[in-house]
C-alpha atoms as a PDB file:
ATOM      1  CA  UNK A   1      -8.963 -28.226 -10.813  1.00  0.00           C
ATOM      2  CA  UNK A   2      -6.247 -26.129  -9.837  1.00  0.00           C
ATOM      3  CA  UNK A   3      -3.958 -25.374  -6.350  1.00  0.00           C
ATOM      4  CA  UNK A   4      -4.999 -22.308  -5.660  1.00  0.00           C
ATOM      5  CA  UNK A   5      -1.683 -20.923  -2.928  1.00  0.00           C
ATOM      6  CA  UNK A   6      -2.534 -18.729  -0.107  1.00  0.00           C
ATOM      7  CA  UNK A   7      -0.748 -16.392   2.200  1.00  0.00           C
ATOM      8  CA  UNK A   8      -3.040 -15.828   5.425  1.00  0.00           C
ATOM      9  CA  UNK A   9      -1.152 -12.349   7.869  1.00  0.00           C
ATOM     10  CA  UNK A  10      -1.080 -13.749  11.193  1.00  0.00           C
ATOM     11  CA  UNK A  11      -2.214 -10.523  12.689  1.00  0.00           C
ATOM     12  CA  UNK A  12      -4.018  -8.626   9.808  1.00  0.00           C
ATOM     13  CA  UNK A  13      -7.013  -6.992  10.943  1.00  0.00           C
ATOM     14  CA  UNK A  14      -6.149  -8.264  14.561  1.00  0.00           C
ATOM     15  CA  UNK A  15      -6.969 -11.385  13.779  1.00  0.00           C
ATOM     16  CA  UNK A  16      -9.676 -11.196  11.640  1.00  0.00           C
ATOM     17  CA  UNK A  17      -7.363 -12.606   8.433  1.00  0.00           C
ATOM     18  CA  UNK A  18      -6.784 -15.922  10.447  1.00  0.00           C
ATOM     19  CA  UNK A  19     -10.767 -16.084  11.157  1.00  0.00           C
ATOM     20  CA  UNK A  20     -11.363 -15.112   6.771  1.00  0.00           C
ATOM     21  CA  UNK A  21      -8.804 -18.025   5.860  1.00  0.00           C
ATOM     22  CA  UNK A  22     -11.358 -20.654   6.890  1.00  0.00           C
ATOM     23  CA  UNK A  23     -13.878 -19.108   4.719  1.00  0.00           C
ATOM     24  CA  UNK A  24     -11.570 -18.173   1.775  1.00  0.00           C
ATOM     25  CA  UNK A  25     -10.504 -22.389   1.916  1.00  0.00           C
ATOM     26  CA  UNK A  26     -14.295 -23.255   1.743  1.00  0.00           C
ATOM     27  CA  UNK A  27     -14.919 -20.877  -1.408  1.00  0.00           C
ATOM     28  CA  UNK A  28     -11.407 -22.024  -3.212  1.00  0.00           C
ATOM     29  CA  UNK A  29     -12.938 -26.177  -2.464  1.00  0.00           C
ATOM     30  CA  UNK A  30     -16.191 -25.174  -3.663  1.00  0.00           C
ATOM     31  CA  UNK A  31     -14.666 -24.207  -6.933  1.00  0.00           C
ATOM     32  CA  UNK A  32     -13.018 -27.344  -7.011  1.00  0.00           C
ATOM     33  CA  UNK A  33      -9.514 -26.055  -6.370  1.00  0.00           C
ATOM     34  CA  UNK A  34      -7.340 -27.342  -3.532  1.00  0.00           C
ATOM     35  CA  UNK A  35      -5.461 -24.958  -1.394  1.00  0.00           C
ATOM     36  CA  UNK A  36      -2.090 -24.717  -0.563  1.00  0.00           C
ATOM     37  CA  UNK A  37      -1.252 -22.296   2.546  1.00  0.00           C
ATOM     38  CA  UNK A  38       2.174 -20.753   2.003  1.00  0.00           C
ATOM     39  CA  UNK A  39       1.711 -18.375   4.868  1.00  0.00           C
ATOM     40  CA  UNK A  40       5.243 -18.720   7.488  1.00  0.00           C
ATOM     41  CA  UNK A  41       5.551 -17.715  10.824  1.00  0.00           C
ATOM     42  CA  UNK A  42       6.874 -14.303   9.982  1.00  0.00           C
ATOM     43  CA  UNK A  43       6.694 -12.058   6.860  1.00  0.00           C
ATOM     44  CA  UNK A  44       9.937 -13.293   5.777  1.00  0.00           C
ATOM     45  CA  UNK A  45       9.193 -16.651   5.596  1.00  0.00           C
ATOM     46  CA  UNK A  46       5.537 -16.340   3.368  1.00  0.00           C
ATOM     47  CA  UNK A  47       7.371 -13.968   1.236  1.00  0.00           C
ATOM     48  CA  UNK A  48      10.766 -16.739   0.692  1.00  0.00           C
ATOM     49  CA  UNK A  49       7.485 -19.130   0.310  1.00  0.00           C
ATOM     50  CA  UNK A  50       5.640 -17.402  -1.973  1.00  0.00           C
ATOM     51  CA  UNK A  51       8.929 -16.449  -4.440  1.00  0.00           C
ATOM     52  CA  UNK A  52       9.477 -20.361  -4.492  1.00  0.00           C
ATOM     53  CA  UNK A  53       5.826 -21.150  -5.072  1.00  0.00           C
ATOM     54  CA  UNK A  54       5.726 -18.393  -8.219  1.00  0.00           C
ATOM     55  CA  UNK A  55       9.549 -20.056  -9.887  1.00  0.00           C
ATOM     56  CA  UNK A  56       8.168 -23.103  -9.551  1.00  0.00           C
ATOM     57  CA  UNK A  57       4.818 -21.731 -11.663  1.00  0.00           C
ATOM     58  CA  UNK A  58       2.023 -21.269  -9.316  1.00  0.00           C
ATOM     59  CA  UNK A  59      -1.015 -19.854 -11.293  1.00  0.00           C
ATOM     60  CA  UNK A  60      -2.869 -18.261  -8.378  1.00  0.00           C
ATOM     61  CA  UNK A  61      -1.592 -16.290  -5.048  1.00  0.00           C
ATOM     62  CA  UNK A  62      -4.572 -14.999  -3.031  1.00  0.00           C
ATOM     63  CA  UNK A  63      -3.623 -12.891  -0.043  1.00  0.00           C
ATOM     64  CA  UNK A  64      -5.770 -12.973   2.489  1.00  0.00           C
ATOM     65  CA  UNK A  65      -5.142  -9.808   4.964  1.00  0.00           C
ATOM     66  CA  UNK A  66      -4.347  -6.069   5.208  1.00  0.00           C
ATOM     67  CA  UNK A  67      -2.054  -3.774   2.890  1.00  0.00           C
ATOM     68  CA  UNK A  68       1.159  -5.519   4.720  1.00  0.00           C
ATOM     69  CA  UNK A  69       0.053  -9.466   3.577  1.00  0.00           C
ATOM     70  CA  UNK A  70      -0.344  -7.505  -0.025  1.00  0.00           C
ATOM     71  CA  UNK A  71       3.003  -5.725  -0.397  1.00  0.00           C
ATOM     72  CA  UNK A  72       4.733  -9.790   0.863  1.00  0.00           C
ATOM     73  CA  UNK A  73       2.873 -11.195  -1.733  1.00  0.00           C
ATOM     74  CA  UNK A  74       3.424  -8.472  -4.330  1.00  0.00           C
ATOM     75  CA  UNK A  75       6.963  -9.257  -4.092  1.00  0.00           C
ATOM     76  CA  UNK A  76       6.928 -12.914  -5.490  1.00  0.00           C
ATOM     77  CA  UNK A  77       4.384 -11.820  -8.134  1.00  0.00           C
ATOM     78  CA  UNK A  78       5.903  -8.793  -9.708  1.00  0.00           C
ATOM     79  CA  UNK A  79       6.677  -9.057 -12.729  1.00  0.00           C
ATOM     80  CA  UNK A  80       5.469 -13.007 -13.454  1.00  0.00           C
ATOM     81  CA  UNK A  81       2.381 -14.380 -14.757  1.00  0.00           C
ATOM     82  CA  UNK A  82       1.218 -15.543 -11.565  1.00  0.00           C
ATOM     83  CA  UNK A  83      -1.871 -13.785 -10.789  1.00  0.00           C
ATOM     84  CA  UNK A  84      -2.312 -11.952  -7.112  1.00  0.00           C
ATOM     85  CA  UNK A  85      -5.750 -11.816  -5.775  1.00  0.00           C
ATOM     86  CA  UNK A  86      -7.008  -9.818  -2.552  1.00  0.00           C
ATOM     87  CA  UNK A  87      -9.422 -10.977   0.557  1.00  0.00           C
ATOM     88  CA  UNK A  88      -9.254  -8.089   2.470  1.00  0.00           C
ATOM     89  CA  UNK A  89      -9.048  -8.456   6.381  1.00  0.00           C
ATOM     90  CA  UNK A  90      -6.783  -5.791   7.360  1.00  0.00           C
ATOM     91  CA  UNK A  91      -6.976  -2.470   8.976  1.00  0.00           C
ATOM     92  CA  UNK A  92      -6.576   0.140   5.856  1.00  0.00           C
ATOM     93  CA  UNK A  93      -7.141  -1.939   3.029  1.00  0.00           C
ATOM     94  CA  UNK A  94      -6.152   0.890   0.720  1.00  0.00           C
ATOM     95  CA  UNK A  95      -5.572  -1.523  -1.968  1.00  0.00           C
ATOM     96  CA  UNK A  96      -8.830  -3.033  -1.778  1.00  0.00           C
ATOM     97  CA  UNK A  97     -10.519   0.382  -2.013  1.00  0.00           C
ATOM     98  CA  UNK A  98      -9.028   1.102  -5.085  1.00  0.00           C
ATOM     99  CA  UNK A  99     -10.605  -2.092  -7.036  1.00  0.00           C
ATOM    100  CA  UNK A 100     -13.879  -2.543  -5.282  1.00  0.00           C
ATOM    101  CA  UNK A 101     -12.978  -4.761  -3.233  1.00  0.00           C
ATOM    102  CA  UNK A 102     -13.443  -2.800   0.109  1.00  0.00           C
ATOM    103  CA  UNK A 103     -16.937  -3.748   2.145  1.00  0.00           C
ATOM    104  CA  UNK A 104     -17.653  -6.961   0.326  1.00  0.00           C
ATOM    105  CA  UNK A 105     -17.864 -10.005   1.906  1.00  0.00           C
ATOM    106  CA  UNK A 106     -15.218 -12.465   3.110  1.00  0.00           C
ATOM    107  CA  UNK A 107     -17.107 -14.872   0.541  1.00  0.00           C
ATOM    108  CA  UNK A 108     -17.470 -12.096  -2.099  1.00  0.00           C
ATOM    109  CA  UNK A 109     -13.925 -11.162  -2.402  1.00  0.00           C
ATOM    110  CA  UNK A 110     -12.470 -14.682  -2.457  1.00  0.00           C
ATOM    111  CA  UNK A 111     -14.759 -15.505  -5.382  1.00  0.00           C
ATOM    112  CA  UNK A 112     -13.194 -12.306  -7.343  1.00  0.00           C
ATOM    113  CA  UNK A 113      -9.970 -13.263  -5.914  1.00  0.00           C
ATOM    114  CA  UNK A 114     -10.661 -16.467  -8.164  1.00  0.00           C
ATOM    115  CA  UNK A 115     -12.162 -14.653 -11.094  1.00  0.00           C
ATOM    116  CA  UNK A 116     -10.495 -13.058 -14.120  1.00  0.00           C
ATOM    117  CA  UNK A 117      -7.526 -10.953 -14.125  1.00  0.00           C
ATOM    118  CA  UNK A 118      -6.309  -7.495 -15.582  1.00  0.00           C
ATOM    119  CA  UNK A 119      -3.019  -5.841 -15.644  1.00  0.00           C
ATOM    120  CA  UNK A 120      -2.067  -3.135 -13.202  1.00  0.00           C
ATOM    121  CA  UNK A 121       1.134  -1.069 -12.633  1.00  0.00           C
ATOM    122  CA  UNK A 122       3.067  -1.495  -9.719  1.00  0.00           C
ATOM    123  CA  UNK A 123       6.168   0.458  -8.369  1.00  0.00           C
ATOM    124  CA  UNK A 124       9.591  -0.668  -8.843  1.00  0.00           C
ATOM    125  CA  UNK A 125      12.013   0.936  -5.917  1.00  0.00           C
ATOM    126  CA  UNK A 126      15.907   1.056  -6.142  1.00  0.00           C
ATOM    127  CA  UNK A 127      16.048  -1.046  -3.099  1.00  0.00           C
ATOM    128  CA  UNK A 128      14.994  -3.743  -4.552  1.00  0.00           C
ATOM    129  CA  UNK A 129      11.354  -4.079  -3.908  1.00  0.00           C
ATOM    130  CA  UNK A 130       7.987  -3.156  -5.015  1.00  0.00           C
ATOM    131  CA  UNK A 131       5.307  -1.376  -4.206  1.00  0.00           C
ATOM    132  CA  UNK A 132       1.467  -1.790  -4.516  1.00  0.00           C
ATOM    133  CA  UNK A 133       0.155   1.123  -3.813  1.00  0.00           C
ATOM    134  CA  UNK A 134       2.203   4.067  -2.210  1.00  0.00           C
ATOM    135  CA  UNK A 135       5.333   4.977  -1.053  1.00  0.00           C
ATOM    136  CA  UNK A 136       5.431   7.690   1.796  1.00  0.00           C
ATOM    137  CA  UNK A 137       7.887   9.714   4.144  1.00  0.00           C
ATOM    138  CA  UNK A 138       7.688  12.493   6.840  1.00  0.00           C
ATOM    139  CA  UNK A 139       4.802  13.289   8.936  1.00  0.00           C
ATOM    140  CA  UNK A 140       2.820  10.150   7.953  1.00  0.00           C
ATOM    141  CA  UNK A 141       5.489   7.688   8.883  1.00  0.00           C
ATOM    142  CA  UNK A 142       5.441   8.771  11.873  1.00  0.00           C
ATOM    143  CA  UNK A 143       1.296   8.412  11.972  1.00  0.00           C
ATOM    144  CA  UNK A 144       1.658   5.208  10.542  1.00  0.00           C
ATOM    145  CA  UNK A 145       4.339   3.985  13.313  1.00  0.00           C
ATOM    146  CA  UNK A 146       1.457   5.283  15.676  1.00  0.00           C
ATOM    147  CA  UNK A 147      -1.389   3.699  14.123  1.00  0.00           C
ATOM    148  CA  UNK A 148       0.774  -0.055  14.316  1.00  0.00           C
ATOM    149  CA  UNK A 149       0.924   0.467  17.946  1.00  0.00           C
ATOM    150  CA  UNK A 150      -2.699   0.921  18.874  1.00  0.00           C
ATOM    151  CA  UNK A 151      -5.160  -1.332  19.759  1.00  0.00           C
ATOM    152  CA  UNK A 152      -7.941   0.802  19.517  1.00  0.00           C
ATOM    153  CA  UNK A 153     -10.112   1.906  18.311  1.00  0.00           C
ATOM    154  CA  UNK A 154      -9.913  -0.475  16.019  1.00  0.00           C
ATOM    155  CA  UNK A 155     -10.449  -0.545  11.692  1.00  0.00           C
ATOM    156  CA  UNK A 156      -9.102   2.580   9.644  1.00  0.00           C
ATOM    157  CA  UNK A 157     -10.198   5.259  11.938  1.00  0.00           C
ATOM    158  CA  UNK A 158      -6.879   4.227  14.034  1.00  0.00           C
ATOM    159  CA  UNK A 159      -4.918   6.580  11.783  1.00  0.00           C
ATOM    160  CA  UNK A 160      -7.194   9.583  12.169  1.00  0.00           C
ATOM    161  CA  UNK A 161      -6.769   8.855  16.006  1.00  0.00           C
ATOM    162  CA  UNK A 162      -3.055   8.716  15.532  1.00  0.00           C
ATOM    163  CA  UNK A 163      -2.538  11.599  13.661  1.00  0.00           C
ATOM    164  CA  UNK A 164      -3.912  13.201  16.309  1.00  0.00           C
ATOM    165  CA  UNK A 165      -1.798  11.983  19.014  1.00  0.00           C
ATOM    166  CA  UNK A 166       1.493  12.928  16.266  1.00  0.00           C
ATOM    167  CA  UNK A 167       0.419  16.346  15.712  1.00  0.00           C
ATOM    168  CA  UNK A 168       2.548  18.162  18.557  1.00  0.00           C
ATOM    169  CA  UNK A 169       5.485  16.116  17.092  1.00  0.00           C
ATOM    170  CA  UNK A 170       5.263  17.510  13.672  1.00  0.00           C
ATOM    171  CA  UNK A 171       8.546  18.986  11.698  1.00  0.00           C
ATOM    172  CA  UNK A 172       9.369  19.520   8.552  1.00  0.00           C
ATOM    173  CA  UNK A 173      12.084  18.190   6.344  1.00  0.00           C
ATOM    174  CA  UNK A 174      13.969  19.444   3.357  1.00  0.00           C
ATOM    175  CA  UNK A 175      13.641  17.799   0.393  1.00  0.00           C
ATOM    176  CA  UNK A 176      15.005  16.936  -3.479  1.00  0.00           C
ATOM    177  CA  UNK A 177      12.385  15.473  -5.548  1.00  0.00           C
ATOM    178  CA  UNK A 178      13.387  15.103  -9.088  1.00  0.00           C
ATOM    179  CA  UNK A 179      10.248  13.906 -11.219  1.00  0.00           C
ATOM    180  CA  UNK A 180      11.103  12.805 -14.348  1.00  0.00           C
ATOM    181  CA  UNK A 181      14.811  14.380 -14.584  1.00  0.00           C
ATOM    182  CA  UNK A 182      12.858  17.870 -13.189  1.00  0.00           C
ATOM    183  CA  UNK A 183      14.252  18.687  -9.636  1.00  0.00           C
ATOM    184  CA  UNK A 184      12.264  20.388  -7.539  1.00  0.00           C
ATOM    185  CA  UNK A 185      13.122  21.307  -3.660  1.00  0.00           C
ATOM    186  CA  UNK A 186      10.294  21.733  -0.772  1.00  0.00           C
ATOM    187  CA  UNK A 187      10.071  22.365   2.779  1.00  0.00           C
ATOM    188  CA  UNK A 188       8.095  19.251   3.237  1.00  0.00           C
ATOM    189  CA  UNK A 189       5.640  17.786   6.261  1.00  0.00           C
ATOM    190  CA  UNK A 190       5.333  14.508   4.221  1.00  0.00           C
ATOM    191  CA  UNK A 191       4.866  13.196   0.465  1.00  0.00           C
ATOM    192  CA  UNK A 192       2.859  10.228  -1.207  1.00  0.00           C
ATOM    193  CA  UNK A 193       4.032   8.667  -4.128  1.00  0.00           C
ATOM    194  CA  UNK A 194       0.829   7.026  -4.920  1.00  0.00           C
ATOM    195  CA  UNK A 195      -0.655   4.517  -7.687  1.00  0.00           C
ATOM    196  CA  UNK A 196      -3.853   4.158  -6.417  1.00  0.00           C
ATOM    197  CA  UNK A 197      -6.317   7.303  -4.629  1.00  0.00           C
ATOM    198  CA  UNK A 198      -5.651   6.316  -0.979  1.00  0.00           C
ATOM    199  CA  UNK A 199      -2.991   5.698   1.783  1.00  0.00           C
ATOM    200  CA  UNK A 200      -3.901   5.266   5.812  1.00  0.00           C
ATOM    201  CA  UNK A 201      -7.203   3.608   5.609  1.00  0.00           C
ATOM    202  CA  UNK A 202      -8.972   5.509   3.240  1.00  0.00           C
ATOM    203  CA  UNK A 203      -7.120   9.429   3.090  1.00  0.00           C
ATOM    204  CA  UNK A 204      -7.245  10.279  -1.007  1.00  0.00           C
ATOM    205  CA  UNK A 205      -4.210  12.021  -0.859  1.00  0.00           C
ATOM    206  CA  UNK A 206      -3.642  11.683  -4.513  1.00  0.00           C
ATOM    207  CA  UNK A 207      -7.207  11.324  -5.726  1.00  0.00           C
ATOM    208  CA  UNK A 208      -6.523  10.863  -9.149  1.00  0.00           C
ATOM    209  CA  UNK A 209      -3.910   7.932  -8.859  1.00  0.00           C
ATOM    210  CA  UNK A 210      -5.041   5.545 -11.446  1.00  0.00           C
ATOM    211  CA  UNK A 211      -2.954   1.978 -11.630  1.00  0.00           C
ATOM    212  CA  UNK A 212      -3.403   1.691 -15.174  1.00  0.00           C
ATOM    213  CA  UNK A 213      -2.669   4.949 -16.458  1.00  0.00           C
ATOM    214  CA  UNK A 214       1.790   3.997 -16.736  1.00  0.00           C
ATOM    215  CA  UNK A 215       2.130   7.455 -13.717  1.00  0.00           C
ATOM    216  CA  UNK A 216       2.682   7.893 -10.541  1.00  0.00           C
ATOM    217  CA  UNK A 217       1.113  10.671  -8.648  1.00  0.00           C
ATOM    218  CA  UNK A 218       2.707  12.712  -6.022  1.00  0.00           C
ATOM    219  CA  UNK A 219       1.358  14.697  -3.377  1.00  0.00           C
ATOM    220  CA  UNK A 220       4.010  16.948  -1.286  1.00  0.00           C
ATOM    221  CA  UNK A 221       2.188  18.892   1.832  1.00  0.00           C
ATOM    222  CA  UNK A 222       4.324  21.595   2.435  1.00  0.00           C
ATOM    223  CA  UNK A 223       5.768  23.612   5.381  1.00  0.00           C
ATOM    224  CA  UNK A 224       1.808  23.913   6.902  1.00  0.00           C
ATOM    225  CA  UNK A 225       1.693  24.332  10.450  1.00  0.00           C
ATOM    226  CA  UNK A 226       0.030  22.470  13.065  1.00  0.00           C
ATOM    227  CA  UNK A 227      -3.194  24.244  13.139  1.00  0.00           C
ATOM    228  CA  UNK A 228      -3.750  23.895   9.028  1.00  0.00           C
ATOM    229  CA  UNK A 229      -2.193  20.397   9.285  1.00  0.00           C
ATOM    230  CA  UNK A 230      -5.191  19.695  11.563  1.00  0.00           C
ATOM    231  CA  UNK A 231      -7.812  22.002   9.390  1.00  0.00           C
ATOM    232  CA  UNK A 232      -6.683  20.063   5.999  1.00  0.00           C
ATOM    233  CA  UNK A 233      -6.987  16.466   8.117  1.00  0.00           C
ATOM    234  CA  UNK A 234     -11.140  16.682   7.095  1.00  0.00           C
ATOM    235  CA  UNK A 235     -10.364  16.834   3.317  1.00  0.00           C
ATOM    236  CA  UNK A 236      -8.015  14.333   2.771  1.00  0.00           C
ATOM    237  CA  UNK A 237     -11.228  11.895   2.804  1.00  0.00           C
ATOM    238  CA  UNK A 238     -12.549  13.707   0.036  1.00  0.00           C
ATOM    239  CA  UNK A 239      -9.834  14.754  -1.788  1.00  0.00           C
ATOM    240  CA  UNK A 240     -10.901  18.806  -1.282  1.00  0.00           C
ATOM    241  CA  UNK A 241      -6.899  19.179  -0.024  1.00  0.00           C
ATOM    242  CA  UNK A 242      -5.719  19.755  -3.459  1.00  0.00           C
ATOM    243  CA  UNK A 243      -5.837  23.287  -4.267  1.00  0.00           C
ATOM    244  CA  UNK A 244      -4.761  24.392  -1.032  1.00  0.00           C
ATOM    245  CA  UNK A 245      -1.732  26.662  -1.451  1.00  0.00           C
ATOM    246  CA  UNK A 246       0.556  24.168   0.590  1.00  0.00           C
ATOM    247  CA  UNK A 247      -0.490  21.269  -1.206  1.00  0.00           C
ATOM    248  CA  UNK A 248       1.340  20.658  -4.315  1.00  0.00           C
ATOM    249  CA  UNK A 249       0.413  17.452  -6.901  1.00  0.00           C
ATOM    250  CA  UNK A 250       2.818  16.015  -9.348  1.00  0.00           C
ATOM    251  CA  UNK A 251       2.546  13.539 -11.602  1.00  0.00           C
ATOM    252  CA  UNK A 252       5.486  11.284 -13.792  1.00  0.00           C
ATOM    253  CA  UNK A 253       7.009   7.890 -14.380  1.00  0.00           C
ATOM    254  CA  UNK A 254      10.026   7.977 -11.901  1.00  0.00           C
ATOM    255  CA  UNK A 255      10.960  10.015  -8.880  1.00  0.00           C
ATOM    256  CA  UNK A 256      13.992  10.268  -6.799  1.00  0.00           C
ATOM    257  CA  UNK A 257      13.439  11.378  -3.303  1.00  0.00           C
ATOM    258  CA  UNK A 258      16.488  13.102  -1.687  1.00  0.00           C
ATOM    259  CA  UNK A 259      17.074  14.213   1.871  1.00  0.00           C
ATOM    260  CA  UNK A 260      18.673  17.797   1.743  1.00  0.00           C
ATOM    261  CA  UNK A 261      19.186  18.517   5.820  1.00  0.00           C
ATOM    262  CA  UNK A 262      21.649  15.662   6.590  1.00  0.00           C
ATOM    263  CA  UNK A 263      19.738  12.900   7.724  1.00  0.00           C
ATOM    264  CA  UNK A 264      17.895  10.364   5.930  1.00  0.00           C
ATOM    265  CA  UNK A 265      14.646   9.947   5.730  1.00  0.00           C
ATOM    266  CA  UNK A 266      12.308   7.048   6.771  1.00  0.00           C
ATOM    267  CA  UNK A 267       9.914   5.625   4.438  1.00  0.00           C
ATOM    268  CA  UNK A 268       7.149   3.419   4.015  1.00  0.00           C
ATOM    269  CA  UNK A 269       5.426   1.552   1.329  1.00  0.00           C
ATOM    270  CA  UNK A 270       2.040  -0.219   1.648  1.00  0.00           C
ATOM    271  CA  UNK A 271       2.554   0.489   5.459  1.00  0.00           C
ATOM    272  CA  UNK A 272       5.488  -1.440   5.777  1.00  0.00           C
ATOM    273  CA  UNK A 273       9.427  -0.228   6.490  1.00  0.00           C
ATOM    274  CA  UNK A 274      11.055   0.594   3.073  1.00  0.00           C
ATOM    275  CA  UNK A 275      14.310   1.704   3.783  1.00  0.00           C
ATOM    276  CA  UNK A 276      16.108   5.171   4.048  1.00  0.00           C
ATOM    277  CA  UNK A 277      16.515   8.110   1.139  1.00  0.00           C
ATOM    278  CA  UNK A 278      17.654   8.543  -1.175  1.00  0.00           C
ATOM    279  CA  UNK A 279      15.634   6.353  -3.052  1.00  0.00           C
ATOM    280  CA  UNK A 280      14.068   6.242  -6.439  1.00  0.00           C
ATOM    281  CA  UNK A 281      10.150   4.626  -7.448  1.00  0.00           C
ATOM    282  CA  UNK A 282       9.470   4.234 -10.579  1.00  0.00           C
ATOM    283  CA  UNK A 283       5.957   2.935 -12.111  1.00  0.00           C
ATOM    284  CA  UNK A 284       6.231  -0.119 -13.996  1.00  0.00           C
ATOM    285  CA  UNK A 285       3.255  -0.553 -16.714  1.00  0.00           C
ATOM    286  CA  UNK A 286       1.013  -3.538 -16.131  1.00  0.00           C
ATOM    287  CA  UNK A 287       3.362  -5.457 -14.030  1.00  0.00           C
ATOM    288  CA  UNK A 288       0.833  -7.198 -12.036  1.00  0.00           C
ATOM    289  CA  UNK A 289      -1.666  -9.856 -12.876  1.00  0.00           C
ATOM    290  CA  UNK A 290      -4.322  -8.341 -10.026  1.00  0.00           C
ATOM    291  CA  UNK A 291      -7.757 -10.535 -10.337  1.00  0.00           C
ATOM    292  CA  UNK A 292     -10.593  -8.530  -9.112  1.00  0.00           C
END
């Protein structure tokens, strides 16, 4: 028997990760384990709860919830031998995509989240905190602000919707990237720094993003214009983006990201606030214990 620690999002999934948590309990005490709910009032307090739980050597954090409930929980895990499991109940579940997770049962995913565990690489920012999956500024900040706001429709077709409703806003930004002490500049819409395929509830804007390969992958889109903004929307799903002449993939272990027009730029990671450029990700090799 083991405790088995928990962080349950309040609002993941509009509900739905408070409605999984019963069911997630009933698989962890059918496995003999006893669960211990670390989940606060705010995000603050489950991530101060979850650091304490992990120093004082908790073997198991299962986050049960959307992208957001991952990235609090990836922050007490990073980089210990704790190991982070997934019940997704979110809105994008972009993590969950990337390890199978994504359409299975509330039932099904806690009993992986219980299972055995292999390393994965996570991103390391200069800010201080880390990164599951992507980190992302420009146009789809601004979708993802959007998409937060909405109550419908609901699941990952929000962001589609709120691109949409962003379009007439678009502008372009210019940008420093230096990949691996190369420094490129761009006209840029927005860029991904991605570990995994997908960002905003399914769009594989770096389709080859692998979290065990020691990269990251960038995608920059470029100075496109509304009308081929809203023509390349279709093939994010399917990754037929890349290629276009606008659409320019990187790949290394560390990028800087440097605003060139005067004003900082916004950024997200895992769909939460980041901070402000300049900033610099950098992959680090199998720092996560991710059972799945």
């Amino acid at each position: 028997m083991a405790e088995i620690h928990l962080l349950v999002s309040p609002k993941g999934g509009r509900g739905r990760a408070a409605e999984a948590a019963a069911a997630v309990r009933r698989v962890i005490e059918q496995a003999g384990h006893t669960a211990v709910d670390l989940s606060g009032a705010t995000a603050s307090e489950s991530e101060a709860a979850a650091r304490a739980a992990v120093a004082a050597g908790a073997q198991r954090l299962v986050a049960v919830g959307g992208d957001g409930c991952l990235h609090v929980a990836l922050q007490a895990v990073a980089g210990s031998s704790t190991v982070l499991g997934l019940v997704p109940a979110g809105t994008g579940n972009d993590y969950a995509r990337a390890f199978g997770l994504h359409g299975l049962s509330i039932k099904q995913a806690a009993e992986r989240a219980l299972g055995p565990a292999q390393s994965v690489d996570a991103i390391s920012t200069t800010n201080g905190r880390w990164a599951a999956f992507n980190v992302t500024g420009g146009f789809s900040v601004d979708v993802n602000r959007r998409a937060e706001q909405m109550r419908f429709p609901k699941g990952s077709s929000r962001y589609t919707v709120a691109t949409l409703l962003k379009l007439p806003g678009l502008h372009h930004r210019e940008l420093a990237i230096t990949l691996d002490r190369e420094c490129l500049q761009f006209r840029s819409a927005f860029f991904a720094v991605s570990n995994t395929a997908t960002f905003g509830g399914g769009m594989a804007v770096c389709p080859n993003a692998d979290a065990h390969d020691g990269l990251l992958d960038v995608c920059v889109v470029g100075a496109v214009n509304r009308r081929t903004l809203l023509r390349l929307l279709p093939k994010v799903f399917d990754g037929s983006h890349v290629g276009h002449r606008h659409v320019h993939l990187l790949r290394g272990r560390s990028i800087t990201i440097e605003s060139l027009d005067g004003a900082p730029l916004d950024l997200v990671a895992d769909g939460e606030p980041l901070g402000l450029t300049p900033l610099t990700a950098t992959v680090v090799p199998a720092a996560v214990q991710f059972a799945h």
